[in-house]
C-alpha atoms as a PDB file:
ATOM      1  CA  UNK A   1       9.462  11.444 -40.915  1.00  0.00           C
ATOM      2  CA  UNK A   2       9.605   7.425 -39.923  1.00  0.00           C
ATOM      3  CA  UNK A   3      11.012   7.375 -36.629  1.00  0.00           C
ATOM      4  CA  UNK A   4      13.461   4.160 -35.302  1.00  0.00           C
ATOM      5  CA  UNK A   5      11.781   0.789 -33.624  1.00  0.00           C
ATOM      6  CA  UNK A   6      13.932   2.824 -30.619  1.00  0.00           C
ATOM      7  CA  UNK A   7      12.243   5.702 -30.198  1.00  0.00           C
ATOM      8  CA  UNK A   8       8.981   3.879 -30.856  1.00  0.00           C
ATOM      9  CA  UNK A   9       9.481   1.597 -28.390  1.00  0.00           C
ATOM     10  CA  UNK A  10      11.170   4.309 -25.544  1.00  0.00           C
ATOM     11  CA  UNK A  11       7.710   6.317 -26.380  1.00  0.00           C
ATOM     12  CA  UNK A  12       5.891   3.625 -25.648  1.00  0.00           C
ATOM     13  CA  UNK A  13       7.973   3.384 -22.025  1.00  0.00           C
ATOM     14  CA  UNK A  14       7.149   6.689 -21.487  1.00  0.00           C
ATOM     15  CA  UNK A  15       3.618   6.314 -21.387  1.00  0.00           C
ATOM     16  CA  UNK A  16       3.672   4.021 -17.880  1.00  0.00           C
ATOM     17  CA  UNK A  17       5.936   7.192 -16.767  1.00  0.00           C
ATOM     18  CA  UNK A  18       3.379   9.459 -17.333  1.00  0.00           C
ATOM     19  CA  UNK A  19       0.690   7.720 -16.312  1.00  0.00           C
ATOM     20  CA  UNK A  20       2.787   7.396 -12.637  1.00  0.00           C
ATOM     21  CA  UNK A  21       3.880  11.072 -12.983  1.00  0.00           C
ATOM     22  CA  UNK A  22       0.550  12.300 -10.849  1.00  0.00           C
ATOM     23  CA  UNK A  23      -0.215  12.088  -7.093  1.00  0.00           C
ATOM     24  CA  UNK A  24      -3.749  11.285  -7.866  1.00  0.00           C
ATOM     25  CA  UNK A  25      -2.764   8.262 -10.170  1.00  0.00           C
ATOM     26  CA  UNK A  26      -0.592   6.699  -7.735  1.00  0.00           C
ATOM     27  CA  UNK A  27      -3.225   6.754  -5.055  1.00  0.00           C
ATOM     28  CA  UNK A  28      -5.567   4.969  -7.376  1.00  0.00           C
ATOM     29  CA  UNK A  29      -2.708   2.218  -8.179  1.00  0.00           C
ATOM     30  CA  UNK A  30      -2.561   2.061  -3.935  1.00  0.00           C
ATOM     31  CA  UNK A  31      -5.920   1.571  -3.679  1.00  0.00           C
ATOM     32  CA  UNK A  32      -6.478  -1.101  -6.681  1.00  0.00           C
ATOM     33  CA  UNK A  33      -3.453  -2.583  -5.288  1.00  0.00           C
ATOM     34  CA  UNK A  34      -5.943  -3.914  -2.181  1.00  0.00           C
ATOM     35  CA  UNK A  35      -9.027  -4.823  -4.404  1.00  0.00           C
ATOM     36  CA  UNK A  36     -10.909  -4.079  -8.115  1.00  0.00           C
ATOM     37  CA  UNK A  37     -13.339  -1.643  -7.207  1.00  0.00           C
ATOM     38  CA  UNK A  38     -15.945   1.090  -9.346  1.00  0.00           C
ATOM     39  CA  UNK A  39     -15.397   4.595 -10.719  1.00  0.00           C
ATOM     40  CA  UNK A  40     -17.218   5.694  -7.651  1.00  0.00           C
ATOM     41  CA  UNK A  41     -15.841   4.046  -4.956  1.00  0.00           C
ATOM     42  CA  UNK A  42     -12.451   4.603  -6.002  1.00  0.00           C
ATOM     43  CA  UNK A  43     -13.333   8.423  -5.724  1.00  0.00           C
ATOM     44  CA  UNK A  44     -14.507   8.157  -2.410  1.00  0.00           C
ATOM     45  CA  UNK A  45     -11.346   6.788  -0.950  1.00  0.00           C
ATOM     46  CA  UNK A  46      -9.246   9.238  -3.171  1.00  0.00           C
ATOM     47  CA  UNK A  47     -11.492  12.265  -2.277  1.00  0.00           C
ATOM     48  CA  UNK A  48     -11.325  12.687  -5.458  1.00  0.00           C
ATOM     49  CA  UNK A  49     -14.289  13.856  -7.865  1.00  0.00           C
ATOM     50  CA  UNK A  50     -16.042  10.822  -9.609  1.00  0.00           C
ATOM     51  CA  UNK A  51     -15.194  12.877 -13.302  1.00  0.00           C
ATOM     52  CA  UNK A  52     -11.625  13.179 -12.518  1.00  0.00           C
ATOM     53  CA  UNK A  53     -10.992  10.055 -11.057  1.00  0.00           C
ATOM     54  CA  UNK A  54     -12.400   8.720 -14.607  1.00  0.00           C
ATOM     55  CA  UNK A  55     -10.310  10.434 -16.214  1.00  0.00           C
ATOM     56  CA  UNK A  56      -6.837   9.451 -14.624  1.00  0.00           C
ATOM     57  CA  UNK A  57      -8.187   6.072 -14.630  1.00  0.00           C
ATOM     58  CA  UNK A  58      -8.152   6.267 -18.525  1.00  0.00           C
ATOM     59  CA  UNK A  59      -4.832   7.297 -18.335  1.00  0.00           C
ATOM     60  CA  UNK A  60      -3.951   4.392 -16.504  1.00  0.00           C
ATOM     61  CA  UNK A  61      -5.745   2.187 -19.068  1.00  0.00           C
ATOM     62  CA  UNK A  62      -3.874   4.039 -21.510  1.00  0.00           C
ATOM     63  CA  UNK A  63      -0.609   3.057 -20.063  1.00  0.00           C
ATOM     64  CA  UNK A  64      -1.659  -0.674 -19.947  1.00  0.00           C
ATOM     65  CA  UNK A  65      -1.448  -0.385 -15.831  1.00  0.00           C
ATOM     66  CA  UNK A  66      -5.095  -1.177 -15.291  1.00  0.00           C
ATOM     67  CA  UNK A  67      -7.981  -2.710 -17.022  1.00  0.00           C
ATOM     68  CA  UNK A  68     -11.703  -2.211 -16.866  1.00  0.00           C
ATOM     69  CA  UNK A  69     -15.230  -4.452 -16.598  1.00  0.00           C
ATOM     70  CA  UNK A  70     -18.717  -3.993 -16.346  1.00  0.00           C
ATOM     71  CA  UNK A  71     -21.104  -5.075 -14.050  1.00  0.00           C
ATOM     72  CA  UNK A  72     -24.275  -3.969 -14.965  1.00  0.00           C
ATOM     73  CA  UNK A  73     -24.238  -0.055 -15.171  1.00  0.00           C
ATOM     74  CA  UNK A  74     -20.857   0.081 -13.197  1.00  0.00           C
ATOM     75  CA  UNK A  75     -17.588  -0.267 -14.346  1.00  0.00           C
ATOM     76  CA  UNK A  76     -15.242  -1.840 -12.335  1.00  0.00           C
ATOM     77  CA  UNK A  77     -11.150  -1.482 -12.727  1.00  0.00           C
ATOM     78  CA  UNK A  78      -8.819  -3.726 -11.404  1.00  0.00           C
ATOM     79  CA  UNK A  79      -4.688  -3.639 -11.694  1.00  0.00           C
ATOM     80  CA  UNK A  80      -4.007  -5.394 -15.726  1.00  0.00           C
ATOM     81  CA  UNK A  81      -0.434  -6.842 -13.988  1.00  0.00           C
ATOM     82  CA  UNK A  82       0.306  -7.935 -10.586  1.00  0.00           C
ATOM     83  CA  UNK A  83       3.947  -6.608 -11.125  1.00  0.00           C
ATOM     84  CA  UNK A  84       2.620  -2.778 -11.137  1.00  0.00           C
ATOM     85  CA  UNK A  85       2.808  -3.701  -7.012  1.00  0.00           C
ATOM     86  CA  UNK A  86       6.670  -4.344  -7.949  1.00  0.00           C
ATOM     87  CA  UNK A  87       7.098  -1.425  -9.515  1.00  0.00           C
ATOM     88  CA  UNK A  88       5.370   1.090  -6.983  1.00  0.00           C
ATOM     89  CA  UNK A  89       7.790  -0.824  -4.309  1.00  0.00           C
ATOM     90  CA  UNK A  90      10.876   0.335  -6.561  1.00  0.00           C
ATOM     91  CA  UNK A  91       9.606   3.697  -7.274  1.00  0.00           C
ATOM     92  CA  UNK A  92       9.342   4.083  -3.262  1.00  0.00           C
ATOM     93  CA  UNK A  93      13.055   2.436  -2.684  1.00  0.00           C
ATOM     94  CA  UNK A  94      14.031   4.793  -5.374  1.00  0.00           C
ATOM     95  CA  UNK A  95      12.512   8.128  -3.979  1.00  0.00           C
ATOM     96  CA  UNK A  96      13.616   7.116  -0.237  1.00  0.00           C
ATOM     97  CA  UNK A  97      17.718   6.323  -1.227  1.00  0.00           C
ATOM     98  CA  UNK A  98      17.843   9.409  -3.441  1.00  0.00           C
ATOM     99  CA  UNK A  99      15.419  12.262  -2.714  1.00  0.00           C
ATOM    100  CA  UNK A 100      16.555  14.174   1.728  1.00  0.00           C
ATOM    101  CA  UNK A 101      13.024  15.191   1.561  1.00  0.00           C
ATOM    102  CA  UNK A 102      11.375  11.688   1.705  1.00  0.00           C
ATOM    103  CA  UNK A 103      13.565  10.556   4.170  1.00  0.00           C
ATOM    104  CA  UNK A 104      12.794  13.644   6.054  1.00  0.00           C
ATOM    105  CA  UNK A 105       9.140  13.164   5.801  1.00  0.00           C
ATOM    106  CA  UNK A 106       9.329   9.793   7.419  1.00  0.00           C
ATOM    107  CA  UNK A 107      11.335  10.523   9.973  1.00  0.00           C
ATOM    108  CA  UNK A 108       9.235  12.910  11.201  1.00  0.00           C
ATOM    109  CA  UNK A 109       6.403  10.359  11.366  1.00  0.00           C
ATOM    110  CA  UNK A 110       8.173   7.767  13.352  1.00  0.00           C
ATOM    111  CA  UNK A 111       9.657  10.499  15.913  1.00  0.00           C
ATOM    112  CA  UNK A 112      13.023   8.819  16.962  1.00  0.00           C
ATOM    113  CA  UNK A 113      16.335   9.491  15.995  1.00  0.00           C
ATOM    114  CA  UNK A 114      16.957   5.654  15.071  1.00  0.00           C
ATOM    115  CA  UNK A 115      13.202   4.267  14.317  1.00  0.00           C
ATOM    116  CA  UNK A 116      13.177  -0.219  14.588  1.00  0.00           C
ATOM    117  CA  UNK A 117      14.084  -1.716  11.598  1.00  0.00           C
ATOM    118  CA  UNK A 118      11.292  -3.337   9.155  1.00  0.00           C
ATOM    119  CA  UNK A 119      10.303  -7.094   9.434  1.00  0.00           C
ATOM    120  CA  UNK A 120      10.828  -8.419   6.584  1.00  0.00           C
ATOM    121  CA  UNK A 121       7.754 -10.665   5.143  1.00  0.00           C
ATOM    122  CA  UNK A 122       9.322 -13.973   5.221  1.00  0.00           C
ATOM    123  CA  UNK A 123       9.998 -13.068   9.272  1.00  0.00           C
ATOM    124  CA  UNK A 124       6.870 -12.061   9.784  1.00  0.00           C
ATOM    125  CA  UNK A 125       5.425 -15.257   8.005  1.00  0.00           C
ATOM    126  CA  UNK A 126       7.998 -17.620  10.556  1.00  0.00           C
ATOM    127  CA  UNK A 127       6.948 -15.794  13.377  1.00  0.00           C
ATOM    128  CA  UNK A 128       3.236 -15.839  12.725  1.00  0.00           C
ATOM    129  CA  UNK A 129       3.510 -19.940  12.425  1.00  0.00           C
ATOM    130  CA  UNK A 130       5.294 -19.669  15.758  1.00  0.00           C
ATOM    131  CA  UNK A 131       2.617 -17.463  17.459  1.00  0.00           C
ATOM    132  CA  UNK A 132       5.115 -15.214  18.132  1.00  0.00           C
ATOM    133  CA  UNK A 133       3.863 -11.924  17.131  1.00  0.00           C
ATOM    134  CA  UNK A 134       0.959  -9.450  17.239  1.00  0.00           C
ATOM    135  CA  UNK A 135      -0.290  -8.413  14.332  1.00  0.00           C
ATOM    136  CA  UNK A 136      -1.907  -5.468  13.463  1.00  0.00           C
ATOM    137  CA  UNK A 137      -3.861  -4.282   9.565  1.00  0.00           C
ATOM    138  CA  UNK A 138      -4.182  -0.922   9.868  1.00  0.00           C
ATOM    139  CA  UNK A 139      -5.970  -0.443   6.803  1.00  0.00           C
ATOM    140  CA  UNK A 140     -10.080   0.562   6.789  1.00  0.00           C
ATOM    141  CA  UNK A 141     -12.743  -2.532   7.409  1.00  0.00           C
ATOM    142  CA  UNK A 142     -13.560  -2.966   3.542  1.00  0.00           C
ATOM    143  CA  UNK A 143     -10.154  -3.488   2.923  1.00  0.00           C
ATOM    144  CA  UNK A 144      -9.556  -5.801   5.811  1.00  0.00           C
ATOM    145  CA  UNK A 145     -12.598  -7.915   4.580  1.00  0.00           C
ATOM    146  CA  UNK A 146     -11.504  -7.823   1.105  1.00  0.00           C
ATOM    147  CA  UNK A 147      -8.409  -9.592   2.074  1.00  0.00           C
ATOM    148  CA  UNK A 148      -6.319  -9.498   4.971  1.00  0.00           C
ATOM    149  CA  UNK A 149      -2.898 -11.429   6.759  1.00  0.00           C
ATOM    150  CA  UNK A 150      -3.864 -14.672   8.517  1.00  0.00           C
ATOM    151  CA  UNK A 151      -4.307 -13.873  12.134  1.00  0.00           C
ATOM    152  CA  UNK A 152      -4.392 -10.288  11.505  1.00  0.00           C
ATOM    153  CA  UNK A 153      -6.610  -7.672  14.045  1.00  0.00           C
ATOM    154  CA  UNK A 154      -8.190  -4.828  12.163  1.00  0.00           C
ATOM    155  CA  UNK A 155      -7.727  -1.953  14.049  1.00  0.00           C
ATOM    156  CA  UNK A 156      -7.601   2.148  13.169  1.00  0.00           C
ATOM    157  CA  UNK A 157      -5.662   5.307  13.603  1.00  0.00           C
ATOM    158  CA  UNK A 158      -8.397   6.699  15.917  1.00  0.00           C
ATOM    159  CA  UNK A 159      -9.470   3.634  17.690  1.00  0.00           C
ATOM    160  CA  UNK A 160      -5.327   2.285  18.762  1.00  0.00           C
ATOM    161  CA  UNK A 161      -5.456   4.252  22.132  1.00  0.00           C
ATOM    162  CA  UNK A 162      -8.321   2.348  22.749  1.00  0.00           C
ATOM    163  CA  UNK A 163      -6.923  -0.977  22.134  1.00  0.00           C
ATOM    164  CA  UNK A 164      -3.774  -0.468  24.008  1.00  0.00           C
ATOM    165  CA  UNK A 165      -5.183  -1.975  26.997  1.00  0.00           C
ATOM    166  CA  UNK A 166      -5.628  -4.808  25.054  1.00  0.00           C
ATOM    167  CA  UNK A 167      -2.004  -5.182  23.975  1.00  0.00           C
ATOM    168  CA  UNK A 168       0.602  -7.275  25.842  1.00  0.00           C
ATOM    169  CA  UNK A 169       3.550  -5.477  26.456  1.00  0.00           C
ATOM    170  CA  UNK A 170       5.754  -7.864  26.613  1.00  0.00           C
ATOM    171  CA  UNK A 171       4.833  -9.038  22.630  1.00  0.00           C
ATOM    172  CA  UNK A 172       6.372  -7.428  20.125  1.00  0.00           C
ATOM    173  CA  UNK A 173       3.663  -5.290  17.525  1.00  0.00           C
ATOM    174  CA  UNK A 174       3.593  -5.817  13.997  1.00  0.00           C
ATOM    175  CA  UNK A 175       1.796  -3.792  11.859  1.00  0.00           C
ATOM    176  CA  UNK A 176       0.886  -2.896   7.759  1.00  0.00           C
ATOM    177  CA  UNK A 177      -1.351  -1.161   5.903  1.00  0.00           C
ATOM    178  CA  UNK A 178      -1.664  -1.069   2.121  1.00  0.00           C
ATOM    179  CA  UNK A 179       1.863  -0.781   1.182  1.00  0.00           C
ATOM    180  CA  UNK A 180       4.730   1.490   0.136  1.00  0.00           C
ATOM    181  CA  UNK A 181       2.966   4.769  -0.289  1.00  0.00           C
ATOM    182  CA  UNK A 182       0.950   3.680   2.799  1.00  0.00           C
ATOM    183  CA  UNK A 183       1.538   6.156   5.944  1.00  0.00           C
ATOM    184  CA  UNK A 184      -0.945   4.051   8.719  1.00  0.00           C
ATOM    185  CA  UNK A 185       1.669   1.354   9.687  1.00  0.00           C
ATOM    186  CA  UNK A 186       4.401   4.107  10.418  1.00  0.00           C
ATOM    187  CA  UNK A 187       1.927   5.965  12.357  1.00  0.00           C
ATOM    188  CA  UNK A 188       0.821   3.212  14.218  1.00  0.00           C
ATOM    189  CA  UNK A 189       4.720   1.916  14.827  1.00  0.00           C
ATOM    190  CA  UNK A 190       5.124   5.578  16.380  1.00  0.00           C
ATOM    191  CA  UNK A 191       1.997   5.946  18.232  1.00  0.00           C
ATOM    192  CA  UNK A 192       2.472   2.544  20.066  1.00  0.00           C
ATOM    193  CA  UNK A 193       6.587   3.320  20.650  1.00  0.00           C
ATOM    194  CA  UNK A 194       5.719   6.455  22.118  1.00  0.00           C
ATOM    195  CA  UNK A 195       3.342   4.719  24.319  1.00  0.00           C
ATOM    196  CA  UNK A 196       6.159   2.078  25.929  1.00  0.00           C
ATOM    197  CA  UNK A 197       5.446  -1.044  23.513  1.00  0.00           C
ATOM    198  CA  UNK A 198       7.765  -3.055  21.269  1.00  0.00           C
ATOM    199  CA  UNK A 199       6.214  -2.337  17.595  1.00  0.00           C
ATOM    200  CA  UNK A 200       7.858  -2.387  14.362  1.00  0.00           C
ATOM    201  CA  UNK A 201       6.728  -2.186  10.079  1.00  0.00           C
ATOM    202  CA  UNK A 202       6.290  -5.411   7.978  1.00  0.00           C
ATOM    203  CA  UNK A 203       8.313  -4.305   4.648  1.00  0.00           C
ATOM    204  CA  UNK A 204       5.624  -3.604   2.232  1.00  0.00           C
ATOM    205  CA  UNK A 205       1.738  -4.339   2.305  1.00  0.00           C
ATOM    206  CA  UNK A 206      -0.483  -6.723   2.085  1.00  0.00           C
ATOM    207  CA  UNK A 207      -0.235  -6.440  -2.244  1.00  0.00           C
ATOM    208  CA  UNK A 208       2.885  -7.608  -1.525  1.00  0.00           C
ATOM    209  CA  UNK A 209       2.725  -9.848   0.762  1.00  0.00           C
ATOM    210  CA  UNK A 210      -0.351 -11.944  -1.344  1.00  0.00           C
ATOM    211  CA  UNK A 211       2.766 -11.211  -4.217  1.00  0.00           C
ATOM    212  CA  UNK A 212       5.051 -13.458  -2.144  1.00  0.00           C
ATOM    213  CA  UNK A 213       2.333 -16.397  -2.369  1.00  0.00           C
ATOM    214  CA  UNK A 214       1.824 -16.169   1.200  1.00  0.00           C
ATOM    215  CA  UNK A 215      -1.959 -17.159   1.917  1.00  0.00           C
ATOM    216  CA  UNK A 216      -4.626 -13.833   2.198  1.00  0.00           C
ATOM    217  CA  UNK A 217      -7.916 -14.645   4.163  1.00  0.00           C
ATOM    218  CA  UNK A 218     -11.054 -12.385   2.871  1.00  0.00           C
END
């Protein structure tokens, strides 16, 4: 039985929905989001095996969300369209405005009643040009040095205490990670609260801030 150019065409919808329906996927998106990388490095940043991170990266393929290249015996995968960022921002704006348990889970990582608002990227990018601002990539090295905020200091979790010292007090903290399913810029916003300084979140990551145009230093 023929089916309608409809149903052929919501089917073919569908297929992007299932390819975002797992965990596992979307952390592959996050991570692809910062920089094409191989099979088995995407694995290792996942924790992932290398066989089953092949095999939801073929379902991303599948779905048209990413594409694939060799370099000699590697193969190397890479976002097909820069609006897949969009799209995991609007399946996060989604989740947080309709589903308590999301906006349960991060309230419990920034630890206040009332956490600071978000910066928004075009703030952030007047108050950089004014030297107004710290700013803080809380993302690992490789993904600082494959692309990173203009006057951006790569920093970690584990090694903030250390750099506290460091910090003036009297500057207000900005800080990001890798974007909307990212948890390391809330952590550090309530880490650095908790320890008497002025921090906040840049809305987004640096996908989307390189989205915006803004200029990306690797």
């Amino acid at each position: 039985m023929s089916i309608s150019p409809k149903q052929a065409l919501l089917a073919e919808y569908a297929l992007i929905a299932q390819a975002l329906a797992a965990p596992a996927r979307l952390m592959l998106l996050e991570q692809l989001a910062q920089t094409e990388a191989t099979v088995e490095s995407l694995a290792h940043k996942t924790g992932l095996t290398v066989a089953n991170t092949s095999q939801h990266l073929q379902q991303l393929r599948r779905s048209g969300l990413v594409t694939s290249r060799r370099a000699g015996k590697s193969v190397i995968y890479r976002l097909q369209d820069a609006r897949a960022v969009a799209l995991m921002g609007l399946l996060s704006e989604v989740a947080e405005a309709n589903l308590a348990q999301v906006t349960e889970i991060l309230a419990g990582l920034s630890g206040e009643a009332f956490p600071p608002e978000v910066i928004t990227r075009a703030d952030l990018a007047e108050r950089l040009a004014a030297g107004a601002v710290t700013l803080l990539d809380i993302r690992p090295e490789d993904e600082f040095a494959a692309g990173h905020i203009p006057g951006a200091r790569q920093v970690s979790l584990e090694d903030l205490e250390a750099l506290i010292p460091s910090l003036d007090p009297d500057r207000e903290i900005i800080a990001y990670c890798r974007g909307p399913f990212c948890l390391y810029a809330h952590q550090a916003v309530a880490f650095l609260r908790a320890h008497g300084l002025n921090a906040r979140r840049m809305q987004g990551g640096l996908p989307e801030w390189r989205e915006d145009r803004y200029q990306v230093l690797t």
